[in-house]
N, C-alpha and C. Protein backbone atom coordinates (compact mmCIF):
# COMPACT_ATOMS: atom_id res chain seq x y z
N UNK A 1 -46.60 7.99 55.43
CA UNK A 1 -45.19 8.05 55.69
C UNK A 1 -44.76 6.70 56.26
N UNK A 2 -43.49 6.28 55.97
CA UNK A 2 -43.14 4.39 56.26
C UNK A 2 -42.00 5.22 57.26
N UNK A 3 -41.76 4.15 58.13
CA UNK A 3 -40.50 4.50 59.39
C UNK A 3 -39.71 3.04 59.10
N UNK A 4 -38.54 3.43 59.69
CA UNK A 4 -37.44 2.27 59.68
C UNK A 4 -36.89 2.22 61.05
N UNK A 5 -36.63 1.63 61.58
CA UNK A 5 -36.52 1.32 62.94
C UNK A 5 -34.88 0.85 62.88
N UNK A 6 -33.54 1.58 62.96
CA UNK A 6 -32.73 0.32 63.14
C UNK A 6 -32.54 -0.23 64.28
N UNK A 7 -31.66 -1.50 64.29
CA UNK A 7 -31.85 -2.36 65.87
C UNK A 7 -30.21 -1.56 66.17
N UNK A 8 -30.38 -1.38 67.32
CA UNK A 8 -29.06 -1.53 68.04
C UNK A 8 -27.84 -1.71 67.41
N UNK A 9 -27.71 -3.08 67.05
CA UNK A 9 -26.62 -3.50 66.37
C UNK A 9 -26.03 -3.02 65.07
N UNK A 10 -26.87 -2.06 64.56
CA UNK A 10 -26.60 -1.04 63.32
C UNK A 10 -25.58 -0.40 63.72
N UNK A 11 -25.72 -0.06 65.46
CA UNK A 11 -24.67 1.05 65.29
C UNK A 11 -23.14 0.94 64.96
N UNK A 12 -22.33 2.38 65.25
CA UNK A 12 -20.97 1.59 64.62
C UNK A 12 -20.17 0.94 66.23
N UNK A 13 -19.06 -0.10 65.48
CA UNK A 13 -18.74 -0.53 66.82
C UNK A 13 -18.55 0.04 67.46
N UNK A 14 -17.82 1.22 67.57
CA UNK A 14 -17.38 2.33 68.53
C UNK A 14 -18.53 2.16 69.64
N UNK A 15 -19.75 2.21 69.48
CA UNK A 15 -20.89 2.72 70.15
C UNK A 15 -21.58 1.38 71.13
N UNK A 16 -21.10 0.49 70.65
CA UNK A 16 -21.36 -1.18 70.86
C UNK A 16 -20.43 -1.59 71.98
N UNK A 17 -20.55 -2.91 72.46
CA UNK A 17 -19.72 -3.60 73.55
C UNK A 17 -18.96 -4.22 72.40
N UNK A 18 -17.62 -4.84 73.31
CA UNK A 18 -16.36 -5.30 72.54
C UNK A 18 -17.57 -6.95 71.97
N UNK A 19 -18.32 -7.36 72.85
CA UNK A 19 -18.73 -8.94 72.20
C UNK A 19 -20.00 -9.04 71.79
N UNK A 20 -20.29 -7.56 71.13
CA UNK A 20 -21.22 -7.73 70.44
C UNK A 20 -20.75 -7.82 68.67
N UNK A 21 -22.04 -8.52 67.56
CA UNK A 21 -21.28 -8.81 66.29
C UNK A 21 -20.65 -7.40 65.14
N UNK A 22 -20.07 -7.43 64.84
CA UNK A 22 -19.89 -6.04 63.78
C UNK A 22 -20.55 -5.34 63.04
N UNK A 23 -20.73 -4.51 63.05
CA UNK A 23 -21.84 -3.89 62.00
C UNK A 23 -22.42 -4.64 60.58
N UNK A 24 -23.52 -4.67 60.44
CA UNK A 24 -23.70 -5.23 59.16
C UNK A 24 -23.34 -3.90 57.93
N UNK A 25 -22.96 -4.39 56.97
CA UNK A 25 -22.98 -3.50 55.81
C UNK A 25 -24.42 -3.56 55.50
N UNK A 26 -25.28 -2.28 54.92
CA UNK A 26 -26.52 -2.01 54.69
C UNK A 26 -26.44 -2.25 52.94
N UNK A 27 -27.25 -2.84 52.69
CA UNK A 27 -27.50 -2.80 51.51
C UNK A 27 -28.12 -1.68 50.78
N UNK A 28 -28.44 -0.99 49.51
CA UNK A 28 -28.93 0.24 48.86
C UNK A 28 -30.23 -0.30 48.99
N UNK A 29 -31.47 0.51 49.46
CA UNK A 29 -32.95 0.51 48.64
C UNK A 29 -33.12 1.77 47.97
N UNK A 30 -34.12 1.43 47.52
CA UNK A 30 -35.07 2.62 46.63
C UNK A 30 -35.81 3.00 47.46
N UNK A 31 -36.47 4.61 47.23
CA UNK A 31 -37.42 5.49 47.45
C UNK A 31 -38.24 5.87 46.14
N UNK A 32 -39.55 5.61 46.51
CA UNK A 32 -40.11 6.25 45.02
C UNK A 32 -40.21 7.27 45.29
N UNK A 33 -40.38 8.32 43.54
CA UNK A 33 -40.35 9.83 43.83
C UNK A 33 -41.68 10.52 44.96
N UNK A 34 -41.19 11.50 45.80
CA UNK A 34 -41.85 11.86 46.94
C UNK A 34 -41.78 11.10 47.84
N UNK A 35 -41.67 9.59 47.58
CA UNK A 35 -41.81 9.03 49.21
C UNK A 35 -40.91 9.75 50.37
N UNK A 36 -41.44 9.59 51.49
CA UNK A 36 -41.13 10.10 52.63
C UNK A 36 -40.51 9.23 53.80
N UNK A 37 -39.86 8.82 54.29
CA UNK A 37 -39.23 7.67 55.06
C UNK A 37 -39.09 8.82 56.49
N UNK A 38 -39.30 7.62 57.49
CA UNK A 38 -39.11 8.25 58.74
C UNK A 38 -38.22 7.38 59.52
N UNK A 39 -36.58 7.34 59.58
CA UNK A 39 -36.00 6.63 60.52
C UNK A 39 -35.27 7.11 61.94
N UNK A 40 -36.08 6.41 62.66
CA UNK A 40 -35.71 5.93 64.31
C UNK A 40 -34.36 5.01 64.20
N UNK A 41 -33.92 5.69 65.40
CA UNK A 41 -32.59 5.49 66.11
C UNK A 41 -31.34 5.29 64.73
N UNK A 42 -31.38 6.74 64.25
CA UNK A 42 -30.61 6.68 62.93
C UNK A 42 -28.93 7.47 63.68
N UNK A 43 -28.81 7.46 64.90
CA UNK A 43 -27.67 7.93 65.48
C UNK A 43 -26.35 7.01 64.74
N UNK A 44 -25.48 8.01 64.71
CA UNK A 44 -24.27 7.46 64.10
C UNK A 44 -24.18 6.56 62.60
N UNK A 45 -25.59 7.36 62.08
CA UNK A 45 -25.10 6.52 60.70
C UNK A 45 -25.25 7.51 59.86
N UNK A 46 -24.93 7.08 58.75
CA UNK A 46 -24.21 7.78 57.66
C UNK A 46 -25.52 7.73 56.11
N UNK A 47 -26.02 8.63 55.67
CA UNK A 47 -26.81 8.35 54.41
C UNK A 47 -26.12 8.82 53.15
N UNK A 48 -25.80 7.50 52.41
CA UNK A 48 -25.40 7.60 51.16
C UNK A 48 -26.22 7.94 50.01
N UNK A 49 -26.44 8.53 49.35
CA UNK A 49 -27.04 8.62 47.89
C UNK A 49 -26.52 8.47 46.58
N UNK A 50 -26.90 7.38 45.77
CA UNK A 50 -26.28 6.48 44.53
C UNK A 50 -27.50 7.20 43.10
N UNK A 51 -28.41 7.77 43.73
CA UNK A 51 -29.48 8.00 42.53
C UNK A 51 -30.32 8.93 43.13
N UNK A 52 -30.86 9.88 42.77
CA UNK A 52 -31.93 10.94 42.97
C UNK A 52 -31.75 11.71 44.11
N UNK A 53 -32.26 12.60 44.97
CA UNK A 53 -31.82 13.70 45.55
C UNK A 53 -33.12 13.82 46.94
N UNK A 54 -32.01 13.66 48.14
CA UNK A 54 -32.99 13.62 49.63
C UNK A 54 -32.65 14.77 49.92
N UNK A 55 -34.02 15.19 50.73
CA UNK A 55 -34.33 16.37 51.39
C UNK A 55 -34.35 15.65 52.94
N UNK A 56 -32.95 16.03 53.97
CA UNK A 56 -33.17 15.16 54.96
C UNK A 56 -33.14 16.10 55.93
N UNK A 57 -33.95 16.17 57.40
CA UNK A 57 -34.09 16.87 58.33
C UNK A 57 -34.04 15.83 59.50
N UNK A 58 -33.30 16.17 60.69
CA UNK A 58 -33.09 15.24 61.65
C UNK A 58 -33.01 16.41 62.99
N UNK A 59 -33.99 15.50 64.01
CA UNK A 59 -34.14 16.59 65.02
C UNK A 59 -32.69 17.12 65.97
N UNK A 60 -33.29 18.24 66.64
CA UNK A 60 -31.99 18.68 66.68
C UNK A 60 -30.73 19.49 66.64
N UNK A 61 -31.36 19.65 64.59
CA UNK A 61 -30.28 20.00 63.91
C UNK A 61 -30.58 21.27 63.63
N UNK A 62 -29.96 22.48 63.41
CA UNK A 62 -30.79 23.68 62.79
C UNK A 62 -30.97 23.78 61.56
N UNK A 63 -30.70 23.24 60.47
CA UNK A 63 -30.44 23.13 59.16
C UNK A 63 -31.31 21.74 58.66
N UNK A 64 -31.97 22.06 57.75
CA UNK A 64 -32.34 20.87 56.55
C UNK A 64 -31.22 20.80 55.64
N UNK A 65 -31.08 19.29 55.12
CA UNK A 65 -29.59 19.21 54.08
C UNK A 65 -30.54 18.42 53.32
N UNK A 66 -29.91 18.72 51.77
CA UNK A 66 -30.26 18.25 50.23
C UNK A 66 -28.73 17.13 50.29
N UNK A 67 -29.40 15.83 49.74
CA UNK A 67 -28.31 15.06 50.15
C UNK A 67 -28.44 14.75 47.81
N UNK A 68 -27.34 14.62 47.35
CA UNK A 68 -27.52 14.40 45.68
C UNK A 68 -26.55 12.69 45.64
N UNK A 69 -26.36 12.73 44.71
CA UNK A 69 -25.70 11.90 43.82
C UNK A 69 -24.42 11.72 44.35
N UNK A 70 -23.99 10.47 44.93
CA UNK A 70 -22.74 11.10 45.34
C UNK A 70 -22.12 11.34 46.55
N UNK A 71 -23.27 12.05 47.14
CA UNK A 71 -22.93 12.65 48.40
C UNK A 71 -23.28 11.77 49.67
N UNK A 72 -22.69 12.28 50.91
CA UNK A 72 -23.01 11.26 52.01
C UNK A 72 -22.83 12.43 53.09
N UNK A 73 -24.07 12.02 53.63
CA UNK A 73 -24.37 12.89 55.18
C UNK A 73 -24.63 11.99 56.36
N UNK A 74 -23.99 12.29 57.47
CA UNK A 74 -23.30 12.17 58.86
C UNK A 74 -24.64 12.42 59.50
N UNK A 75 -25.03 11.43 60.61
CA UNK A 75 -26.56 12.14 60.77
C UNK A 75 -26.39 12.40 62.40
N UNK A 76 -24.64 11.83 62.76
CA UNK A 76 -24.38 12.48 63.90
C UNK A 76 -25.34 11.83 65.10
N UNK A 77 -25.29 12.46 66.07
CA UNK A 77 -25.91 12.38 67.52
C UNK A 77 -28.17 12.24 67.37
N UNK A 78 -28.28 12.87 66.04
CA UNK A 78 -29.75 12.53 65.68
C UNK A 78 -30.30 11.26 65.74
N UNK A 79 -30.95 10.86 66.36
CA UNK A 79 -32.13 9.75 66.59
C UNK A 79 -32.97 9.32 65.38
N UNK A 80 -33.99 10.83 65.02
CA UNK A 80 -35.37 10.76 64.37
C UNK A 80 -34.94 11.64 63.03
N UNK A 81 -34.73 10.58 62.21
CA UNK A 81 -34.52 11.48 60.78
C UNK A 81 -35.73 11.24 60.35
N UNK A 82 -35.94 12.50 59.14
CA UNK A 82 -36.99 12.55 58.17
C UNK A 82 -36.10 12.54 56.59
N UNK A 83 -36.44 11.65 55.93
CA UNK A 83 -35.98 11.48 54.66
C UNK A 83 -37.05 11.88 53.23
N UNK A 84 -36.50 12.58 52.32
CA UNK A 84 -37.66 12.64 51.69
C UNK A 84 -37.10 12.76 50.22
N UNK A 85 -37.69 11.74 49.36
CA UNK A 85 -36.91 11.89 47.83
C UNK A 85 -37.54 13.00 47.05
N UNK A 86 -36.93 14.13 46.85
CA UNK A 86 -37.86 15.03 45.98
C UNK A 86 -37.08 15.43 44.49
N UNK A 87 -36.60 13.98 44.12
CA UNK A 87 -36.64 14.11 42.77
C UNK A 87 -37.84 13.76 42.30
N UNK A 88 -37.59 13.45 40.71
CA UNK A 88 -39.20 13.14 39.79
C UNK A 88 -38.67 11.58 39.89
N UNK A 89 -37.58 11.05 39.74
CA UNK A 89 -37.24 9.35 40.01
C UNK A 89 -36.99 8.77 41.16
N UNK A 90 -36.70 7.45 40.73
CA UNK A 90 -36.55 6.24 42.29
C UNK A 90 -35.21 7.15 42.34
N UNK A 91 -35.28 7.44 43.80
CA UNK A 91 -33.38 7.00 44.48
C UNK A 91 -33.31 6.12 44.75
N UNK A 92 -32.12 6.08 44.71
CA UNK A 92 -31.21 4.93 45.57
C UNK A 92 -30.25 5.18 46.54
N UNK A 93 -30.44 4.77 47.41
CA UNK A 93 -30.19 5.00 49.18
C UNK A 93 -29.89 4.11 49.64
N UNK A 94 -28.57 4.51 50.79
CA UNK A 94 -27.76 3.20 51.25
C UNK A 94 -27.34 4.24 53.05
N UNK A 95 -27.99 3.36 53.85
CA UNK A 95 -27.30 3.66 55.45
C UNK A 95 -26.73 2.73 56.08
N UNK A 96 -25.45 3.55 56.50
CA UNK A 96 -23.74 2.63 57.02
C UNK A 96 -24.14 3.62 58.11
N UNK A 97 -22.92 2.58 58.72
CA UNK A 97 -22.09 3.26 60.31
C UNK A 97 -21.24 4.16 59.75
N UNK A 98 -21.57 5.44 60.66
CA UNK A 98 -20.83 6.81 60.29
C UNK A 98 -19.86 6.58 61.18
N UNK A 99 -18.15 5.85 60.33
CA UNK A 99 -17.20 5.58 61.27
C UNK A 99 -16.08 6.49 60.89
């Protein structure tokens, strides 16, 4: 299982000091099929999906969510997400500030 760590400065400004820099826009990666991603300090961001279909669980929460094509899930006040591509192809996956 691979983890992603974001820094601080991911978060959205809201969450930041006035003189710190602005959020970066996240660029899309890929997941190969089954890979499993584990991201730390995923508070206040947002997971987009452009290609294939996450199975995402974030502590916390009472519910696992199927994230598809399209869709974008809020990962809210959660820290420790678990991401997991369980299509048969690469996704493509993109995390923003949930503003």
């Amino acid at each position: 299982m691979n983890a992603l760590t974001l820094p601080a400065s991911a978060a959205p400004a809201s969450a930041r000091s006035a003189d710190a820099p602005s959020a970066p826009v996240h660029a899309p990666f890929r997941m190969a099929a089954g890979a499993v991603l584990t991201l730390r300090n995923g508070r206040d961001m947002r997971i987009e999906v452009m290609e294939g279909l996450l199975w995402v669980t974030a502590a916390g929460e009472p519910q696992d969510h199927f994230v598809a094509p399209c869709d974008r899930h809020g990962l809210g006040r959660s820290r420790n997400v678990v991401m997991e591509n369980v299509s048969a192809r690469t996704a493509l996956v993109r995390l923003v500030p949930d503003t």
